[in-house]
N, C-alpha and C. Protein backbone atom coordinates (compact mmCIF):
# COMPACT_ATOMS: atom_id res chain seq x y z
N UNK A 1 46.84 67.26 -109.14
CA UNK A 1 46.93 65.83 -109.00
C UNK A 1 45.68 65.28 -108.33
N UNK A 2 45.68 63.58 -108.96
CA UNK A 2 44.22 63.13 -107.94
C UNK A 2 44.83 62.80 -106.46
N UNK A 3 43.89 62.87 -105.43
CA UNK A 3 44.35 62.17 -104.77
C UNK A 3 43.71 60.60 -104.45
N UNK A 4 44.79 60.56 -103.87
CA UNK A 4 45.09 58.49 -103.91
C UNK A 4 43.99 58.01 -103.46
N UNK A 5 42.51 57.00 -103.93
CA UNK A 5 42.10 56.97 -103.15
C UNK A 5 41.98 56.22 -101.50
N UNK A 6 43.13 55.63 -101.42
CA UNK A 6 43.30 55.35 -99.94
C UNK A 6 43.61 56.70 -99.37
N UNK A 7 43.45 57.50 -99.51
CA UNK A 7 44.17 58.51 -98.64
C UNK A 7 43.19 59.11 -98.19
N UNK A 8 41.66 58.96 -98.81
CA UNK A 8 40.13 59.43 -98.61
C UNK A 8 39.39 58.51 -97.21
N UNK A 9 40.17 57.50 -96.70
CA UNK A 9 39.79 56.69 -95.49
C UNK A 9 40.44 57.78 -94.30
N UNK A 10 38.94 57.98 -93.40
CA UNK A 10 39.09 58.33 -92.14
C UNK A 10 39.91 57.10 -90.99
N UNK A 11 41.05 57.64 -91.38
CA UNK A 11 42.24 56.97 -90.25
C UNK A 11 42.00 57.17 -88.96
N UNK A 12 41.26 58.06 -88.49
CA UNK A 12 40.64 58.34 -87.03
C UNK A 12 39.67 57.46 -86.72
N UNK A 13 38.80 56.72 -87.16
CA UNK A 13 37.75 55.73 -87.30
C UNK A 13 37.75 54.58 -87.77
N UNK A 14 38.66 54.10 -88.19
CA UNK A 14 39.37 52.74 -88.57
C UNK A 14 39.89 51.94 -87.97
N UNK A 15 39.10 50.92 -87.73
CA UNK A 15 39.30 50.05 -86.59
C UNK A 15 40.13 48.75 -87.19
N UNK A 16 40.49 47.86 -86.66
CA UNK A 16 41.01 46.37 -86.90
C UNK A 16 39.86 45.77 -87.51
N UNK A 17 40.01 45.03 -88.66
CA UNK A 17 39.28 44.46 -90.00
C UNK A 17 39.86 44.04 -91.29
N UNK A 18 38.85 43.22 -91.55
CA UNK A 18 39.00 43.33 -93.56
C UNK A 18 38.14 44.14 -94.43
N UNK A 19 38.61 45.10 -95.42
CA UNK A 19 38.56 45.88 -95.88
C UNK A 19 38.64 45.96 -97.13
N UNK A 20 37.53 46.30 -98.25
CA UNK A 20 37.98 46.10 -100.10
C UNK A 20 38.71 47.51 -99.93
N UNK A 21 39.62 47.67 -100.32
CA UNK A 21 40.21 48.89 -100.56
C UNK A 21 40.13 49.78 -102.06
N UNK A 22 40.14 48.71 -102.91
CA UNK A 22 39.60 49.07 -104.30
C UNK A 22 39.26 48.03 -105.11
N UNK A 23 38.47 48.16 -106.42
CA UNK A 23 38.33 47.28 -106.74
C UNK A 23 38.53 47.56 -108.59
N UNK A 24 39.02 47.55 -109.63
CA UNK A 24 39.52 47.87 -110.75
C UNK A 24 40.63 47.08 -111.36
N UNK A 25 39.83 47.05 -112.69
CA UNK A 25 41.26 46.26 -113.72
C UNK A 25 41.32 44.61 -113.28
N UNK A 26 40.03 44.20 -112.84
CA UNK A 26 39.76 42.59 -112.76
C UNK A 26 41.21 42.32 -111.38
N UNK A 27 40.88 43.35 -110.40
CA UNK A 27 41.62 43.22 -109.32
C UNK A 27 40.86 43.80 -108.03
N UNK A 28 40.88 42.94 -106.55
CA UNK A 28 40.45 43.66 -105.50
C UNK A 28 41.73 43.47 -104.79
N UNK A 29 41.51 44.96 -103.92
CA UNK A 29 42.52 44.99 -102.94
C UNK A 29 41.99 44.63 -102.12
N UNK A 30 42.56 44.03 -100.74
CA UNK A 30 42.08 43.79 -99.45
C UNK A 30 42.82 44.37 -98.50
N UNK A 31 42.36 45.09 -97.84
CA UNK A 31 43.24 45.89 -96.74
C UNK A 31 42.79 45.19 -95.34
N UNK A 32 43.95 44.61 -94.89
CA UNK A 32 43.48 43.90 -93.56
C UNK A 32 44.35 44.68 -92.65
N UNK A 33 43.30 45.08 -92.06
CA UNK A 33 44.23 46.37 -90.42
C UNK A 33 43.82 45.86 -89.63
N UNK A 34 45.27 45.24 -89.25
CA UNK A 34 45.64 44.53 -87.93
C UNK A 34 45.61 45.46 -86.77
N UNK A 35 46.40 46.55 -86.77
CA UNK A 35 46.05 47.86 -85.46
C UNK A 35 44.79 48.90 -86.13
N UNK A 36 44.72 49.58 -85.26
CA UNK A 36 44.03 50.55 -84.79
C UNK A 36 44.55 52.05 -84.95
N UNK A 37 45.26 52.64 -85.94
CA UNK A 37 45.40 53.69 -86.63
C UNK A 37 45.65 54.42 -85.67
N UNK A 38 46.94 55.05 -85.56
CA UNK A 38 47.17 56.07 -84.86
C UNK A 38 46.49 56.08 -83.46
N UNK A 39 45.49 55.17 -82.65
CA UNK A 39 45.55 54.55 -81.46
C UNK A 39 46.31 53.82 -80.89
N UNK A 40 46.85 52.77 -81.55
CA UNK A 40 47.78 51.73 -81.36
C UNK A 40 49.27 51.67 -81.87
N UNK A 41 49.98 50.96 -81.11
CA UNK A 41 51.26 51.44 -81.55
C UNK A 41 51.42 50.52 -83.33
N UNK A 42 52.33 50.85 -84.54
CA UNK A 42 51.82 49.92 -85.11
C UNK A 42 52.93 48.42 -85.25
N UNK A 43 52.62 47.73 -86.50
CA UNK A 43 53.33 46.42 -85.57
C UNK A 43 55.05 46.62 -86.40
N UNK A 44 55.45 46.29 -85.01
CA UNK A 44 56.82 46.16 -85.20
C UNK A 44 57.53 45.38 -87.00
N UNK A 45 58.72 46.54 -87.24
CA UNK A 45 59.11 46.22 -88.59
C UNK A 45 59.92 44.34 -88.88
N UNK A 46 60.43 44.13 -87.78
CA UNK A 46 60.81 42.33 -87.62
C UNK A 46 59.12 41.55 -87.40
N UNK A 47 58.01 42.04 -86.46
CA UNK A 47 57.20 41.24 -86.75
C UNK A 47 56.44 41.43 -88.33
N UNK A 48 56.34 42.39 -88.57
CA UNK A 48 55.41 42.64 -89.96
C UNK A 48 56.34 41.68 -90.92
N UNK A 49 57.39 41.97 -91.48
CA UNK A 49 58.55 41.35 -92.00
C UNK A 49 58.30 40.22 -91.87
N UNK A 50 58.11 39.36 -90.70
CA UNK A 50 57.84 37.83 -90.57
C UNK A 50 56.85 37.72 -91.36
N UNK A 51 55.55 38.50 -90.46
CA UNK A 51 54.30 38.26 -91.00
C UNK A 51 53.97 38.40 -92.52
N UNK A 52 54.72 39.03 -93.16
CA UNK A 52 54.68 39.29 -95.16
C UNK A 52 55.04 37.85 -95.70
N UNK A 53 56.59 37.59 -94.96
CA UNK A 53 56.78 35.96 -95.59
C UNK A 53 55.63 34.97 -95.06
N UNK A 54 55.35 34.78 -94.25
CA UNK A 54 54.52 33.97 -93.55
C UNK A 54 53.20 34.03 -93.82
N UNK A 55 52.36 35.50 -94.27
CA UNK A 55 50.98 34.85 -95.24
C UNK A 55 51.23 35.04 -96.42
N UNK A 56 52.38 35.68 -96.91
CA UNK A 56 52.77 35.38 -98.37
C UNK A 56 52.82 33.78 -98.91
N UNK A 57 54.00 33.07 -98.20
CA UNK A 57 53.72 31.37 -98.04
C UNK A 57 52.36 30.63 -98.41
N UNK A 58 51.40 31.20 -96.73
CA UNK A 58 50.44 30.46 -96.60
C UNK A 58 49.37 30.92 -98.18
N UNK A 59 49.43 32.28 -98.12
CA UNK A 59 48.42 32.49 -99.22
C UNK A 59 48.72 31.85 -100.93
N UNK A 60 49.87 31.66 -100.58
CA UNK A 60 50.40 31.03 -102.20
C UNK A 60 50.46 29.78 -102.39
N UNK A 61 49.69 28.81 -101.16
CA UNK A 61 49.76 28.33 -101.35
C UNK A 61 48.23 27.33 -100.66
N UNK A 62 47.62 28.04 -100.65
CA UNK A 62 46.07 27.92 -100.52
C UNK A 62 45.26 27.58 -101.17
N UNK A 63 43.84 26.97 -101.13
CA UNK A 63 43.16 26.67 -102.49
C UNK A 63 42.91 27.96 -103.10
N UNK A 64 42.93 29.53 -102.95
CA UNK A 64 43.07 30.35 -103.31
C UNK A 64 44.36 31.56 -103.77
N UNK A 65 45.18 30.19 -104.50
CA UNK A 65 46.44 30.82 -104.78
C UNK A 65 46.77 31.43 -105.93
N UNK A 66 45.51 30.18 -106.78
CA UNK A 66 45.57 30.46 -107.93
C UNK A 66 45.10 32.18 -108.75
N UNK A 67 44.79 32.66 -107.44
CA UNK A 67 44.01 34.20 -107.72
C UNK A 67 44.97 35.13 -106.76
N UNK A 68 46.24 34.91 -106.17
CA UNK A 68 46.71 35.31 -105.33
C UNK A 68 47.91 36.65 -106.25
N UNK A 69 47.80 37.69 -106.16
CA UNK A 69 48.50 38.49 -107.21
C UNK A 69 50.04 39.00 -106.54
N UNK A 70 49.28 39.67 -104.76
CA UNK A 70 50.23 40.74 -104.02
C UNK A 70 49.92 40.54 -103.11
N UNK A 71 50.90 39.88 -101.99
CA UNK A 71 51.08 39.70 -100.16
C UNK A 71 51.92 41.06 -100.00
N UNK A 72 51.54 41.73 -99.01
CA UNK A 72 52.54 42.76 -98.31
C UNK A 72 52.32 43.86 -97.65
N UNK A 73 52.92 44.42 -96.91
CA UNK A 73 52.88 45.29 -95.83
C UNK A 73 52.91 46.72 -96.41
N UNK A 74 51.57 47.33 -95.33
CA UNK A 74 51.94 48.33 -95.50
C UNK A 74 52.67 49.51 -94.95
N UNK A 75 52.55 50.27 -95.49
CA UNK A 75 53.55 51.47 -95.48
C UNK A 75 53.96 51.90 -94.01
N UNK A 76 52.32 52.72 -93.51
CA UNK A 76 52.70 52.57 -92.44
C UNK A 76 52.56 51.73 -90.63
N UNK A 77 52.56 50.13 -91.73
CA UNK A 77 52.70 49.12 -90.76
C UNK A 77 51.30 48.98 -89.78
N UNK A 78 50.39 49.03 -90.34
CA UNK A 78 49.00 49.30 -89.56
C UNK A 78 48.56 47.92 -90.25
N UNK A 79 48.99 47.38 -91.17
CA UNK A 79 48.22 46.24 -91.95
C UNK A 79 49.04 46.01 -93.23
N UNK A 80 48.38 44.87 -94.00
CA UNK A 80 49.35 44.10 -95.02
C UNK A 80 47.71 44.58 -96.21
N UNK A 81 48.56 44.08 -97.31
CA UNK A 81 47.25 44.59 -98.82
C UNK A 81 47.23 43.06 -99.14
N UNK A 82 46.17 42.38 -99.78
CA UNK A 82 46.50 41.30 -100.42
C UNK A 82 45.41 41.67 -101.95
N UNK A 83 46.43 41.36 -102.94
CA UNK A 83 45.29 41.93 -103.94
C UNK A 83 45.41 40.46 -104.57
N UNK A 84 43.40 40.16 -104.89
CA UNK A 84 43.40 39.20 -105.58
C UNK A 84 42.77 39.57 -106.96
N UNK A 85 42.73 37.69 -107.82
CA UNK A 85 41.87 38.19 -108.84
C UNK A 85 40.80 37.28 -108.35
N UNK A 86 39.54 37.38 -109.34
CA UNK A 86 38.37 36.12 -109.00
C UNK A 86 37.55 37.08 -108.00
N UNK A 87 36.76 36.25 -107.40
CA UNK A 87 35.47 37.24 -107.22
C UNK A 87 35.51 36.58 -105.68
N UNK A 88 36.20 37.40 -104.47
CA UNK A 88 36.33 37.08 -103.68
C UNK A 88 35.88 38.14 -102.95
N UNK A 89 34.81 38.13 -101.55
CA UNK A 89 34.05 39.43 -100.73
C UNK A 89 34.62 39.32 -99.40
N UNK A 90 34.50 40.29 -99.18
CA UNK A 90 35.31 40.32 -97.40
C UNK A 90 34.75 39.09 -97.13
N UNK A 91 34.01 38.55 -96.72
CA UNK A 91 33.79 37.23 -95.90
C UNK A 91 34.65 36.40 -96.00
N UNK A 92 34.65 35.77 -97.72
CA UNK A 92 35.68 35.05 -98.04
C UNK A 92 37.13 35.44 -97.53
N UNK A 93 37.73 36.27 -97.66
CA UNK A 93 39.09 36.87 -97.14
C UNK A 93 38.73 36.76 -95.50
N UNK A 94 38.25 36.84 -94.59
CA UNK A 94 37.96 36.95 -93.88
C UNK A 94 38.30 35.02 -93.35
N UNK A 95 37.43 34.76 -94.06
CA UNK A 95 37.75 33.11 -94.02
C UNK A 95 39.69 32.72 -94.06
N UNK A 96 39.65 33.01 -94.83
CA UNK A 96 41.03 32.78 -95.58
C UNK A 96 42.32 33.20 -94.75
N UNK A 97 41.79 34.01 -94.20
CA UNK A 97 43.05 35.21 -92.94
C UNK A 97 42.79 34.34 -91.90
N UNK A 98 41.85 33.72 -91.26
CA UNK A 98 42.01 33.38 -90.27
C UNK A 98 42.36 32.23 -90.39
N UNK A 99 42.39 31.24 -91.52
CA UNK A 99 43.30 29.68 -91.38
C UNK A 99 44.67 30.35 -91.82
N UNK A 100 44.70 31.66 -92.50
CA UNK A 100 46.34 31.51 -92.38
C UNK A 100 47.27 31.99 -90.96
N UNK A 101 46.15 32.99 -90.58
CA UNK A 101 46.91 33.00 -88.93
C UNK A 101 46.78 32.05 -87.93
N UNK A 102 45.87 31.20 -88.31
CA UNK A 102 46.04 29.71 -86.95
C UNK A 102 47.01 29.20 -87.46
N UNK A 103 47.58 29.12 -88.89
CA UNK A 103 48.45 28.48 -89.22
C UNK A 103 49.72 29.14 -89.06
N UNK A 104 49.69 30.31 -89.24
CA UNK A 104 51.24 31.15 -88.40
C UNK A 104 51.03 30.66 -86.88
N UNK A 105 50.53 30.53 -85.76
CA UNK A 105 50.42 30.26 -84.67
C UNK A 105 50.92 28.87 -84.47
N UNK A 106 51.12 28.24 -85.43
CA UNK A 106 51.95 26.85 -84.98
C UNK A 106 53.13 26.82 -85.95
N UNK A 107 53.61 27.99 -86.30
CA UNK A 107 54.78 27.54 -87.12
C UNK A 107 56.07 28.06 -86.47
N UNK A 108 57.33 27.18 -86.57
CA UNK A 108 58.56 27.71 -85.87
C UNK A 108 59.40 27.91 -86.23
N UNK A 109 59.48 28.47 -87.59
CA UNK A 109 60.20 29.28 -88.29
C UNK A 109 60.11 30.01 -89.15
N UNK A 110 60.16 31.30 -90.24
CA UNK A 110 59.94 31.72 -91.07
C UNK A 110 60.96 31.48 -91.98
N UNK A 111 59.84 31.11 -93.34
CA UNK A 111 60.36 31.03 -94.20
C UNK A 111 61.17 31.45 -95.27
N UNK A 112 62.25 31.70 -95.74
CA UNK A 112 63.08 32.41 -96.60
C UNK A 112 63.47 33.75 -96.06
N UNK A 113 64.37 33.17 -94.84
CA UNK A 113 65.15 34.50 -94.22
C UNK A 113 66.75 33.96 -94.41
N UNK A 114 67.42 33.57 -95.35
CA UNK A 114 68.72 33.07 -95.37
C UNK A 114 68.99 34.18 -96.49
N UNK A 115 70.25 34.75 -96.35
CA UNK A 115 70.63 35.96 -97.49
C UNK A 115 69.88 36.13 -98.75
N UNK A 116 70.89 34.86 -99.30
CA UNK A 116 70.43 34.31 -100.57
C UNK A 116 68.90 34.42 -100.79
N UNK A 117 67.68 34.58 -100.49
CA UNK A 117 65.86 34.30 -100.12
C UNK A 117 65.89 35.86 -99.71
N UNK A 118 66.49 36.68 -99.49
CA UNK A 118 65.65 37.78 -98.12
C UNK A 118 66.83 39.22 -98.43
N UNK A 119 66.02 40.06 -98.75
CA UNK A 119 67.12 41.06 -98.96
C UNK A 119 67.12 42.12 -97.54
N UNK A 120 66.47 41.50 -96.45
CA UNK A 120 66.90 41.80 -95.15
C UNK A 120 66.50 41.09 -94.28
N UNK A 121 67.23 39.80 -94.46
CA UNK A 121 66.82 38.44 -93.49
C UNK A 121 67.29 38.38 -92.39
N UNK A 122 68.24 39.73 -91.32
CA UNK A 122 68.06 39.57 -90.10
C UNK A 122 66.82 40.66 -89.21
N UNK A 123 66.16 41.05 -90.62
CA UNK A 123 65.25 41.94 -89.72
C UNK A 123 63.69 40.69 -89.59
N UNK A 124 63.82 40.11 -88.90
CA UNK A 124 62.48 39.49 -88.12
C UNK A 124 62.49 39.17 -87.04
N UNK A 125 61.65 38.66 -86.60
CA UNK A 125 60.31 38.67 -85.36
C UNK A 125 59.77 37.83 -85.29
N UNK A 126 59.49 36.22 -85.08
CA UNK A 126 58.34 35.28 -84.93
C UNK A 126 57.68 35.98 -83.70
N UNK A 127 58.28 35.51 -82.33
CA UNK A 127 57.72 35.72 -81.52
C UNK A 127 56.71 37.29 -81.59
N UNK A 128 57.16 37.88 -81.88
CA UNK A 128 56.25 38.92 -81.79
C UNK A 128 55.55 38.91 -83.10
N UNK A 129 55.40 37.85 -84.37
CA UNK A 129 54.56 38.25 -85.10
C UNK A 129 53.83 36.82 -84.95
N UNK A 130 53.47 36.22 -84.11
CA UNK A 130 52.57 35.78 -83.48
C UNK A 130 52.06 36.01 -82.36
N UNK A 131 52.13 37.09 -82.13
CA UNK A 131 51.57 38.08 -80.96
C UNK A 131 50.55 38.43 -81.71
N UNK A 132 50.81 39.45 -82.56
CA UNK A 132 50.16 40.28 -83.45
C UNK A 132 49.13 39.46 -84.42
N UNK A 133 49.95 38.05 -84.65
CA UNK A 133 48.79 37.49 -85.10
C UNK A 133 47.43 36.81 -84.80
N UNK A 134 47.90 36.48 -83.19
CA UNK A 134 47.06 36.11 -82.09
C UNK A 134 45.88 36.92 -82.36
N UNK A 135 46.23 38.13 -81.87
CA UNK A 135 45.50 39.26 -81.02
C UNK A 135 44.45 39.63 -82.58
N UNK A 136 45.17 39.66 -84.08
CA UNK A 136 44.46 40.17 -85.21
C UNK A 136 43.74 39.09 -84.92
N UNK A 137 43.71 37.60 -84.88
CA UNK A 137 42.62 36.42 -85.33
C UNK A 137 41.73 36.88 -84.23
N UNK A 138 42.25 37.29 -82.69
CA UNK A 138 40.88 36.73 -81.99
C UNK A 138 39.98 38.63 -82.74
N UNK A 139 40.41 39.15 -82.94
CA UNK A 139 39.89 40.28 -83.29
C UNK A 139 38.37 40.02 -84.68
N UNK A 140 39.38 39.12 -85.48
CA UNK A 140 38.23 38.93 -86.90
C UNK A 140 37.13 37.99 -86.16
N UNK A 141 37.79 37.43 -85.31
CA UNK A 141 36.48 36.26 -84.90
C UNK A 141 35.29 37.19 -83.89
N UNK A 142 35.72 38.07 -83.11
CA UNK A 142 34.73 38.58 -81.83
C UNK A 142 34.65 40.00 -82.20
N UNK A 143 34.56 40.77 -82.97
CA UNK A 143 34.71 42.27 -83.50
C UNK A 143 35.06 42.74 -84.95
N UNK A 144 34.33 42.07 -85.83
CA UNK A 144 34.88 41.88 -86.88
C UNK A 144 34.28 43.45 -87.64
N UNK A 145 35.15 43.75 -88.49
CA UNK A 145 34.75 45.29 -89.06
C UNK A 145 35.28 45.46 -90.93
N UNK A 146 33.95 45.74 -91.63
CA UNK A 146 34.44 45.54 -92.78
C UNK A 146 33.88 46.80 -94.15
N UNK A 147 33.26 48.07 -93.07
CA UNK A 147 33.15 49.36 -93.76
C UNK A 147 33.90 51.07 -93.56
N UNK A 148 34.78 51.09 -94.14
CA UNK A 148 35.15 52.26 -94.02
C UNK A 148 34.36 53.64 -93.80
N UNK A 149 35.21 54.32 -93.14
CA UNK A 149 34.82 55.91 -92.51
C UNK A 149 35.26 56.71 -93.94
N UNK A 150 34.92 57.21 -94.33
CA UNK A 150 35.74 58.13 -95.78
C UNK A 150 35.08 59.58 -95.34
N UNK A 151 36.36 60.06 -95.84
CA UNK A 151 36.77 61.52 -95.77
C UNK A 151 36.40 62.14 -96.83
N UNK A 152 35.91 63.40 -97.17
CA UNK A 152 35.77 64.19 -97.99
C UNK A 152 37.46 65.55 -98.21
N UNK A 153 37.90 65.54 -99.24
CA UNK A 153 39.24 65.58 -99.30
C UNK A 153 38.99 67.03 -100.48
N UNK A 154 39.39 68.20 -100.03
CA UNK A 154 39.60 69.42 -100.86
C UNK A 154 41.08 69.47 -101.42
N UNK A 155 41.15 69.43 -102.94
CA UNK A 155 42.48 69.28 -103.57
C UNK A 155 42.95 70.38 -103.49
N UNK A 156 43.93 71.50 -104.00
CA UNK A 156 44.73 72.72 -103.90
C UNK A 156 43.82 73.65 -104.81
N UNK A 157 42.96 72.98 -106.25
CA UNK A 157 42.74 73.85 -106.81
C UNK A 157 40.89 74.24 -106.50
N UNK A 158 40.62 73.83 -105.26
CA UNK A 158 39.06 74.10 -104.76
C UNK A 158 38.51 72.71 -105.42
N UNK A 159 39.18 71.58 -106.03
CA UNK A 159 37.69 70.82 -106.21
C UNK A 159 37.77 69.57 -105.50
N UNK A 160 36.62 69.06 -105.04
CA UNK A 160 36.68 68.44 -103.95
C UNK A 160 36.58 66.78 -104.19
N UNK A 161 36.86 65.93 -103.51
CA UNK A 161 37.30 64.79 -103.91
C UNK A 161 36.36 63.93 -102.59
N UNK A 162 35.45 63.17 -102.83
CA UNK A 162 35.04 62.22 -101.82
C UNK A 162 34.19 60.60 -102.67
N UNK A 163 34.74 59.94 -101.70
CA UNK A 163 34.28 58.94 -102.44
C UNK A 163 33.38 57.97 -101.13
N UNK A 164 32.31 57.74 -101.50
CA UNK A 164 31.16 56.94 -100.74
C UNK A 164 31.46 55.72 -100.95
């Protein structure tokens, strides 16, 4: 089997940033890591949960919505993916993340947590996913980080897998 290439990012060296994660099939991923990989604890499953509806919302409804494909969290809660289409570079995303987290920072409720909207609408968090969103904005503004560490990755059958 190949392996994935997210799985070729040095997680030991991966700091809080925006990130192209891939780019193929008239699609970029954006990997925005809010923690600090296995340094930091990562963010709580009620705040992330908030935070998916809440730049899912804002991003869908942005002057960049019209390119807006996939809001959501990842796996293991270190950061959310946003895959667009259109020809958008970390800066731009970079732009874009931070009016949607000033704009989570004044909002007092999340949106579509009633059964009917949310197929686990008592699992959230404002308060704590404006913690997290705090701490990610002042992060993009004063420490901003937007090149990966990559790993060189030996598959089972000796051949080796690295991507620059």
């Amino acid at each position: 089997m190949e392996v994935v290439q997210s799985f070729t990012i040095d997680h030991t060296h991966l700091k809080p940033g925006i990130y192209v994660s891939r780019e193929d099939k008239g699609f970029t991923t954006f990997d925005l890591r809010i923690t600090e990989p296995n340094k930091e604890p990562a963010v709580g499953m009620g705040a992330m949960h908030s935070m998916e509806h809440l730049m899912a919302t804002w991003f869908r409804n942005s002057r960049a919505k019209d390119d807006v494909v996939y809001v959501g969290p990842m796996g293991c809660l270190t950061g959310m993916y946003i895959i667009m289409t259109g020809n958008y570079t970390v800066e731009d995303m970079r732009q874009l993340t931070m009016e949607c987290l000033e704009w989570i920072l004044i909002q007092d409720k999340v949106p579509a947590t009633e059964p009917q909207s949310c197929g686990n609408y008592l699992l959230h968090d404002l308060p704590m996913c404006k913690w997290e969103s705090s701490r990610y904005l002042k992060r993009l503004q004063n420490d901003f980080h937007c090149e990966y560490t990559k790993l060189q990755v030996t598959l089972e059958d000796g051949k080796v897998f690295a991507d620059a």
